[in-house]
Protein backbone atom coordinates (compact mmCIF):
# COMPACT_ATOMS: atom_id res chain seq x y z
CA UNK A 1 40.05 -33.89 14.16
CA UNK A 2 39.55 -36.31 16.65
CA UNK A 3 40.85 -39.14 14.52
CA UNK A 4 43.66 -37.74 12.87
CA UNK A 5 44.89 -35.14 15.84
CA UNK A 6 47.77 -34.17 13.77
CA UNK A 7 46.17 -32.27 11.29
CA UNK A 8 45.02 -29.70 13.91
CA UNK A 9 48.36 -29.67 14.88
CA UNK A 10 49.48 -28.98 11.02
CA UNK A 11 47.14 -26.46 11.11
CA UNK A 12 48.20 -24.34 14.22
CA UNK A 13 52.13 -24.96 13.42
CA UNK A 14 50.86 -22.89 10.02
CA UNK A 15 49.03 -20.32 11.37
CA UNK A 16 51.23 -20.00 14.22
CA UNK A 17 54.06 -19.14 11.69
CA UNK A 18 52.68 -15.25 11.61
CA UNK A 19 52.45 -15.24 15.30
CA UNK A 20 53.03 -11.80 16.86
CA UNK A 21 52.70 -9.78 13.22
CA UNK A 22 48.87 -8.42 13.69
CA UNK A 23 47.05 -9.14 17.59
CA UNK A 24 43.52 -9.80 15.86
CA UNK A 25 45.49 -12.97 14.36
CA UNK A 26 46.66 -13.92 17.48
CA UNK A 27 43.67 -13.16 19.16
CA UNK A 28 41.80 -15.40 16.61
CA UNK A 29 44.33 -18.52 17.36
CA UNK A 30 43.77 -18.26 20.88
CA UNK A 31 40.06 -18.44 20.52
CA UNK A 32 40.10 -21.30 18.38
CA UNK A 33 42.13 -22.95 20.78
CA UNK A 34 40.34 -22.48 23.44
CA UNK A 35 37.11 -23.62 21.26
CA UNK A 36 38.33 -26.66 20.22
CA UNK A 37 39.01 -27.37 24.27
CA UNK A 38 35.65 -27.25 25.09
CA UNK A 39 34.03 -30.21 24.17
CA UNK A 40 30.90 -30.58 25.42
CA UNK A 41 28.88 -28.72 22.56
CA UNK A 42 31.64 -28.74 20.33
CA UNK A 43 29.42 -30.86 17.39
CA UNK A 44 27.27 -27.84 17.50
CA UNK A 45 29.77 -25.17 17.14
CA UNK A 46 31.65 -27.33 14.30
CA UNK A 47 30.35 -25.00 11.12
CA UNK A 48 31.28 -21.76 13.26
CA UNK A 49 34.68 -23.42 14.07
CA UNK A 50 35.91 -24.60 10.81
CA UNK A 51 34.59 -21.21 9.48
CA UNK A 52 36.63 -19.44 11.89
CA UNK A 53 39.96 -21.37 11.55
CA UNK A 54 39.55 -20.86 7.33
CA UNK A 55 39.67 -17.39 7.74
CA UNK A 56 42.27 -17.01 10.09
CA UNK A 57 44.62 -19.30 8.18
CA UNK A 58 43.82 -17.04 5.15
CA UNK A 59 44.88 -14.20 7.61
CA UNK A 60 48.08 -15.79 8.37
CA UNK A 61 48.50 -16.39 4.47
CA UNK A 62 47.87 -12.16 3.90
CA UNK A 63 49.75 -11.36 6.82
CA UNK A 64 52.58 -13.33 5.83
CA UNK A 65 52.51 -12.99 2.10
CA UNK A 66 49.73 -10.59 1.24
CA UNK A 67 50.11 -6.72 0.88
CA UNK A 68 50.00 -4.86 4.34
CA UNK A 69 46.92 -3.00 3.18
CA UNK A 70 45.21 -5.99 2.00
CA UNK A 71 45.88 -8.03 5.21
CA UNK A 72 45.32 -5.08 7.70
CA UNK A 73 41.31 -4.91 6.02
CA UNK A 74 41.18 -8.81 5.89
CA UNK A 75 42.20 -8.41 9.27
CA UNK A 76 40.05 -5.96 10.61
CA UNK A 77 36.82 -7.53 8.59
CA UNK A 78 37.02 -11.01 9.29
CA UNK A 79 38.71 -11.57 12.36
CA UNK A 80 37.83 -8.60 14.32
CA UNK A 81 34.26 -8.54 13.03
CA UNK A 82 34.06 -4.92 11.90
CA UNK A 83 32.06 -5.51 8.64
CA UNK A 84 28.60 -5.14 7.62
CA UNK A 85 26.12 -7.34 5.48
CA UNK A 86 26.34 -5.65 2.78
CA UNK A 87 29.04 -6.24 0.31
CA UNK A 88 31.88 -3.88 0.19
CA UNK A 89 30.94 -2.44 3.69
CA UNK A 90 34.60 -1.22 5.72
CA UNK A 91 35.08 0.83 8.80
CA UNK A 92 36.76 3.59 8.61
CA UNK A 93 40.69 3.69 9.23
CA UNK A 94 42.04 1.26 6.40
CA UNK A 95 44.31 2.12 3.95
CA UNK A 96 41.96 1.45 0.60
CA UNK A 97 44.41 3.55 -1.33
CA UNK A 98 46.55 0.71 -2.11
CA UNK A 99 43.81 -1.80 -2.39
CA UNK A 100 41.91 0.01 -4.84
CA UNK A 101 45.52 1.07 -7.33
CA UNK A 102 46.00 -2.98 -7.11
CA UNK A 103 43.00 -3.54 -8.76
CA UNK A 104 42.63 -0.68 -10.94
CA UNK A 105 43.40 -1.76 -14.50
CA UNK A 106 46.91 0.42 -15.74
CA UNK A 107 45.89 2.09 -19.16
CA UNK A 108 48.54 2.69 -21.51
């Protein structure tokens, strides 16, 4: 990032492009930025970074493209941190309904 600046500014003009559609996405692009500001530790945070801004440009992907249902638990999981260890673990609140008919094979 620090040699070629422009990709981080490639990357915000993308995720940017679903600004204002959910808050946790917003929220999540303001955090980055302000993470990538701080540089004094910023080697060590690098993993937790780079984690962070791959799943909030797959949020702005779902968000933008994705089903509603689908991007509001993407959302909600991985941005706002409401999600367990365990696999399949979901708060309760999301729409599954249309998650689960997506995925259900139609018989027939």
């Amino acid at each position: 990032m620090a040699k070629e600046p422009q990709t981080v500014e490639a990357y915000f003009a993308e995720v940017e492009r679903a600004a204002g559609a959910d808050a946790r996405l917003d929220t999540a692009v303001r955090e980055i930025k302000t993470s990538l500001g701080d540089l004094d530790t910023i080697e060590l945070r690098a993993r937790r970074i780079v984690e962070r801004m791959a799943l909030t440009l797959q949020a702005s992907l779902l968000v933008r493209h994705g089903h509603p249902a689908v991007a509001d638990a993407f959302c909600t999981t991985r941005l706002a941190g409401d999600w367990g260890t365990a696999f399949g673990t979901l708060p309760p609140g999301l729409d599954l309904a249309p998650i689960i008919d997506r995925t259900t094979p139609k018989l027939g």
